[in-house]
N, C-alpha and C. Protein backbone atom coordinates (compact mmCIF):
# COMPACT_ATOMS: atom_id res chain seq x y z
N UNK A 1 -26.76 41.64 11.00
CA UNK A 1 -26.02 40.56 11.61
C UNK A 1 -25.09 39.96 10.54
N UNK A 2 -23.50 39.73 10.90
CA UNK A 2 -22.44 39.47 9.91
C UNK A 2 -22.53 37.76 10.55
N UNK A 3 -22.54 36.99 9.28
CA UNK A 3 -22.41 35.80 9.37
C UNK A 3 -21.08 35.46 8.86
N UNK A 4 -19.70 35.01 9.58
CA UNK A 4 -18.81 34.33 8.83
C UNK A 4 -18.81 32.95 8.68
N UNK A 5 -18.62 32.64 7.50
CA UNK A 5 -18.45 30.73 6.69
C UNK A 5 -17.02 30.56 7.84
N UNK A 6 -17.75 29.27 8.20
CA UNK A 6 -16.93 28.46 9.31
C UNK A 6 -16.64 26.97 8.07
N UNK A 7 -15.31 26.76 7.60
CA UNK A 7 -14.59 26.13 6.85
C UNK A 7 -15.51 24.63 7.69
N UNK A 8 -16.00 23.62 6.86
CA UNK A 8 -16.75 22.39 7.48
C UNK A 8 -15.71 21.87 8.40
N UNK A 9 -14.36 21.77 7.63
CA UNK A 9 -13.75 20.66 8.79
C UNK A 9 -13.84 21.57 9.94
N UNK A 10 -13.87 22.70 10.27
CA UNK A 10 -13.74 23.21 11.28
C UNK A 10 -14.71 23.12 12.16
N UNK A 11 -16.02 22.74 11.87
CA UNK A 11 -17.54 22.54 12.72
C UNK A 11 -17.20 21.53 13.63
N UNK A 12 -17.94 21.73 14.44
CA UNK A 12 -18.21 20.52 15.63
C UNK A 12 -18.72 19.27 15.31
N UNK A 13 -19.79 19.64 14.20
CA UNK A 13 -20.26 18.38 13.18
C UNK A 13 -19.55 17.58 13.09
N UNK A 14 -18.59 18.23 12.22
CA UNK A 14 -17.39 17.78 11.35
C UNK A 14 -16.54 16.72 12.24
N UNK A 15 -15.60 17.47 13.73
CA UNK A 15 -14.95 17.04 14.12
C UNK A 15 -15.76 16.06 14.99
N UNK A 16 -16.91 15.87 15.59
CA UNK A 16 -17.96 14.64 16.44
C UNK A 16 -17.90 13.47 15.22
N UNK A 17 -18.09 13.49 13.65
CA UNK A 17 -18.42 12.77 12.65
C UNK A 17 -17.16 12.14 12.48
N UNK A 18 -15.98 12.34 12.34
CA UNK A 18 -14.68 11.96 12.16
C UNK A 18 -14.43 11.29 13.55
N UNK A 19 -14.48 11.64 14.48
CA UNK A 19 -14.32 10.87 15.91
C UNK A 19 -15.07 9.44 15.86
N UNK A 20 -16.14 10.09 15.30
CA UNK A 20 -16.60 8.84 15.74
C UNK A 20 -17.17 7.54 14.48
N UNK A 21 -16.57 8.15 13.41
CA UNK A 21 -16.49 7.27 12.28
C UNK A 21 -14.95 6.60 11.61
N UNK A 22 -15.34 5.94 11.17
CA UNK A 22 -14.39 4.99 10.88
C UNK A 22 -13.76 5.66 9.42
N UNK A 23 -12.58 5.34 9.16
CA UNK A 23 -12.06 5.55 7.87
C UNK A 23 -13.14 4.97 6.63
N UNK A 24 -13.39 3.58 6.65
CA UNK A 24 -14.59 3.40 5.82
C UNK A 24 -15.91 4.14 5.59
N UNK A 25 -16.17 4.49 6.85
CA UNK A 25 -17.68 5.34 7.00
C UNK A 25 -17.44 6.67 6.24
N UNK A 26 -15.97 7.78 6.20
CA UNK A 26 -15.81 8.76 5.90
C UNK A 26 -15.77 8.46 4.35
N UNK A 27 -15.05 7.16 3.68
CA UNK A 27 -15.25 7.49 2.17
C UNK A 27 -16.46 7.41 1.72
N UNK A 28 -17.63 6.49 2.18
CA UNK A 28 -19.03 6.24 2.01
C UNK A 28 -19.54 7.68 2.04
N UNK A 29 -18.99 8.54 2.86
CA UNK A 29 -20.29 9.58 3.28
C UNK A 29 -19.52 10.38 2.33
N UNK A 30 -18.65 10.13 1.70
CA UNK A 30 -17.79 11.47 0.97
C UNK A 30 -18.44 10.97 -0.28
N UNK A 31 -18.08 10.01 -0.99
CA UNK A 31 -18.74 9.73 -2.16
C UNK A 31 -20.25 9.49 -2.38
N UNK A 32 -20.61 9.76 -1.35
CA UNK A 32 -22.23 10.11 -0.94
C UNK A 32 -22.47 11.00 -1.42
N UNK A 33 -21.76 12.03 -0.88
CA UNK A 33 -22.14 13.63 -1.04
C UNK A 33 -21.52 14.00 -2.54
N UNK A 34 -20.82 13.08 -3.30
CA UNK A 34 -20.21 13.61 -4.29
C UNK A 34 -21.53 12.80 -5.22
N UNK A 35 -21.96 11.71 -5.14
CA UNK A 35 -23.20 10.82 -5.61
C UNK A 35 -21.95 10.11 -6.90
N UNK A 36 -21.36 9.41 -6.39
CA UNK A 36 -20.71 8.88 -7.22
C UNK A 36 -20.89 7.03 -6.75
N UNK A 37 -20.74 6.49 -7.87
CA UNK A 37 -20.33 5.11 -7.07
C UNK A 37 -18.68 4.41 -7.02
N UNK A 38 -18.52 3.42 -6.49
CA UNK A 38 -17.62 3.31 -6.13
C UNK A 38 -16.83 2.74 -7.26
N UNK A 39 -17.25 2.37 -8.71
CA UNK A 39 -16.44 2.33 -9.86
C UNK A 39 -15.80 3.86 -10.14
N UNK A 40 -16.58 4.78 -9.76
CA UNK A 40 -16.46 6.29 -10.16
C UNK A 40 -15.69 6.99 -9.68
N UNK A 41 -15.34 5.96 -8.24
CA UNK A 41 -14.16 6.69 -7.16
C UNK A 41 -12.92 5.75 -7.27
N UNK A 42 -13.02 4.57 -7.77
CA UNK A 42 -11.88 3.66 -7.98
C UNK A 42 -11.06 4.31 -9.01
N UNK A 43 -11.86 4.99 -10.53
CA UNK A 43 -11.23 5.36 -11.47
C UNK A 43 -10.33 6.36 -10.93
N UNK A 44 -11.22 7.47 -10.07
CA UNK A 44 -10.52 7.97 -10.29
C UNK A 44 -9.13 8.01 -8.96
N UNK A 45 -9.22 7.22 -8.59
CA UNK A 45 -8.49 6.82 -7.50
C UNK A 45 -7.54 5.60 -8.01
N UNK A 46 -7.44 5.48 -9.27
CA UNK A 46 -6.80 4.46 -10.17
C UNK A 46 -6.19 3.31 -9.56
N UNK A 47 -7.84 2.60 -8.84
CA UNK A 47 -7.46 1.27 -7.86
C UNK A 47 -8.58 0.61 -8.90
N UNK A 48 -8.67 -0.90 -8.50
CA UNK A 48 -9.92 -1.49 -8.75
C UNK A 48 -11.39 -1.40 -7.61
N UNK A 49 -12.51 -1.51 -8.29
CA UNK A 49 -13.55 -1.26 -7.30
C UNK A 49 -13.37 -2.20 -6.18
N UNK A 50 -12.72 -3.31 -6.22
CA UNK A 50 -13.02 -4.12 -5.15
C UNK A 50 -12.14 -3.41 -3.85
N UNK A 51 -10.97 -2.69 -4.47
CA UNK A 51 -10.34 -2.33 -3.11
C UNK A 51 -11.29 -1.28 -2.43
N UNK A 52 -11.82 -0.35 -2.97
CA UNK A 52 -12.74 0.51 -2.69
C UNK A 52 -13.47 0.11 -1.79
N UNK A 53 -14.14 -0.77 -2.60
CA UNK A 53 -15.23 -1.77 -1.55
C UNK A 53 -14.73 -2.31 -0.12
N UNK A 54 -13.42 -2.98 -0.14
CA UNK A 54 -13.02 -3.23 0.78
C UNK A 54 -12.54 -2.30 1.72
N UNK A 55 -12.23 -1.40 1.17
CA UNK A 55 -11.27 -0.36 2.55
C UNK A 55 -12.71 0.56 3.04
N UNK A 56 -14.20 0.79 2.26
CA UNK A 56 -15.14 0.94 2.98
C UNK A 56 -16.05 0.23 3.98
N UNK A 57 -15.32 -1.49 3.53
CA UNK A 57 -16.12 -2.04 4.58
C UNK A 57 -15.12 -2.65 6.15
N UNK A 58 -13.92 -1.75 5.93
CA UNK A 58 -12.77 -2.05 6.48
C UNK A 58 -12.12 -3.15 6.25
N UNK A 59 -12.51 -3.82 5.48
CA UNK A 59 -11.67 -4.97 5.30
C UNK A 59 -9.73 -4.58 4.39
N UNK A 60 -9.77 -3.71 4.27
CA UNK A 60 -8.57 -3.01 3.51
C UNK A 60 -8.30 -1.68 4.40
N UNK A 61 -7.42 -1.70 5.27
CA UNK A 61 -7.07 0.05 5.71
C UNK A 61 -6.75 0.63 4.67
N UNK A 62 -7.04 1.92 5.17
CA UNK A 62 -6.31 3.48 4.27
C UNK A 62 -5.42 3.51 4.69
N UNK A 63 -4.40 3.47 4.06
CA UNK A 63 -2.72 3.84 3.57
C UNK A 63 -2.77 5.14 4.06
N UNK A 64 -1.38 6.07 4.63
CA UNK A 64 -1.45 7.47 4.31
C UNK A 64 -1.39 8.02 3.07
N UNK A 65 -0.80 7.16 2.29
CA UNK A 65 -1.06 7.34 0.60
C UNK A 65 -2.39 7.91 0.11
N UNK A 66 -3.24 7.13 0.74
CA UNK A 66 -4.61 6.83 0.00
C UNK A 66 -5.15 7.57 0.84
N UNK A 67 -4.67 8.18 1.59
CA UNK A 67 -5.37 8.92 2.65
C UNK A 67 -5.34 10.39 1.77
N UNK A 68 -4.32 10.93 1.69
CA UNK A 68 -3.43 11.82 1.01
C UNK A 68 -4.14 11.82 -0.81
N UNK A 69 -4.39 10.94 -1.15
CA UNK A 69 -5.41 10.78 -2.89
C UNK A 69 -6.75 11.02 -2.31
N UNK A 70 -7.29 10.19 -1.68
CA UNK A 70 -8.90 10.45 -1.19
C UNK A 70 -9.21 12.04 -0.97
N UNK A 71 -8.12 12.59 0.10
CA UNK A 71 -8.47 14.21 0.28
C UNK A 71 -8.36 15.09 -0.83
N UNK A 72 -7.73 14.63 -1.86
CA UNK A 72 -7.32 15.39 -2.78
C UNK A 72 -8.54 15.12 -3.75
N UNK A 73 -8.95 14.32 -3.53
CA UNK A 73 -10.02 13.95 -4.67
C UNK A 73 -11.41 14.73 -4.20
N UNK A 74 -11.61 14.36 -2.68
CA UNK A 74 -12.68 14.99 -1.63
C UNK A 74 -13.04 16.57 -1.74
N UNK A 75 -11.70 17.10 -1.87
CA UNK A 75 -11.26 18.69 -1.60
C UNK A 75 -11.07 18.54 0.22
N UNK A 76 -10.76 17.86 0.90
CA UNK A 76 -10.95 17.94 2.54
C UNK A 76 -9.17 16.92 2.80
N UNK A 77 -9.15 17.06 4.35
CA UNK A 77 -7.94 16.73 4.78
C UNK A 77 -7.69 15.44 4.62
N UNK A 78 -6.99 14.73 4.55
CA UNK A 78 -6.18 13.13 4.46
C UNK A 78 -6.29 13.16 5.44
N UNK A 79 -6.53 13.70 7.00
CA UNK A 79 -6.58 13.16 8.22
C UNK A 79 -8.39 12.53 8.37
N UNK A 80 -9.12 13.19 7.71
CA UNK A 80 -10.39 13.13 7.34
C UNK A 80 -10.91 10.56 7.07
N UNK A 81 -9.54 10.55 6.46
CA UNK A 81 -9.94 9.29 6.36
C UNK A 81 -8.57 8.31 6.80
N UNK A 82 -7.53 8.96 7.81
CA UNK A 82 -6.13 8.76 8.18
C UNK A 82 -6.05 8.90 9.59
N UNK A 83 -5.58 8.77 10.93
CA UNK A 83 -5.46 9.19 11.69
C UNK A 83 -3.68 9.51 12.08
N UNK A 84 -3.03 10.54 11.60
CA UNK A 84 -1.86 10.95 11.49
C UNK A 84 -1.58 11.06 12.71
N UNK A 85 -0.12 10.89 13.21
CA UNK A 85 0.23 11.21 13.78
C UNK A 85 -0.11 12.56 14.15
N UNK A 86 0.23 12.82 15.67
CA UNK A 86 0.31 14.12 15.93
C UNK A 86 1.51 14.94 16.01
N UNK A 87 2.56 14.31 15.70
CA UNK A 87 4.39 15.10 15.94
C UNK A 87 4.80 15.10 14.07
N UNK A 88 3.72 14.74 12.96
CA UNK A 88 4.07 15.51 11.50
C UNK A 88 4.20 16.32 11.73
């Protein structure tokens, strides 16, 4: 039996978890999985922790900017913590 790797964003997981989470919830669960804290993601996201803090507890939206740094930092899409248009 041939098993092919189904890319995560591509799972049903993936796309039910993003539906139904918030931009805040997705950096929490990302820097979860990376086990970093949120001084660790500010650096390198060259903000202060408090914005961190804030745009996870929504009190600060994600920018497409920051949408666009977060994925890059993640390895996963900027739509992941953005909700882009659909006519980019």
């Amino acid at each position: 039996m041939s098993e092919e790797l189904v890319p995560f964003e591509e799972t049903a997981l993936h796309k039910n978890t993003c539906q139904k989470s918030t931009p805040g919830e997705m950096i929490v669960a990302a820097r979860g999985l990376c086990n970093w804290t949120q001084a660790q993601l500010a650096e390198k996201l060259n903000v202060a922790v408090q914005n961190v803090s804030e745009m996870e507890r929504g009190k600060r939206p994600v920018s497409k900017k920051m949408a666009v740094k977060l994925g890059e930092i993640f390895g996963c899409a900027p739509s992941t913590f953005f909700a882009f248009p659909k006519n980019l």
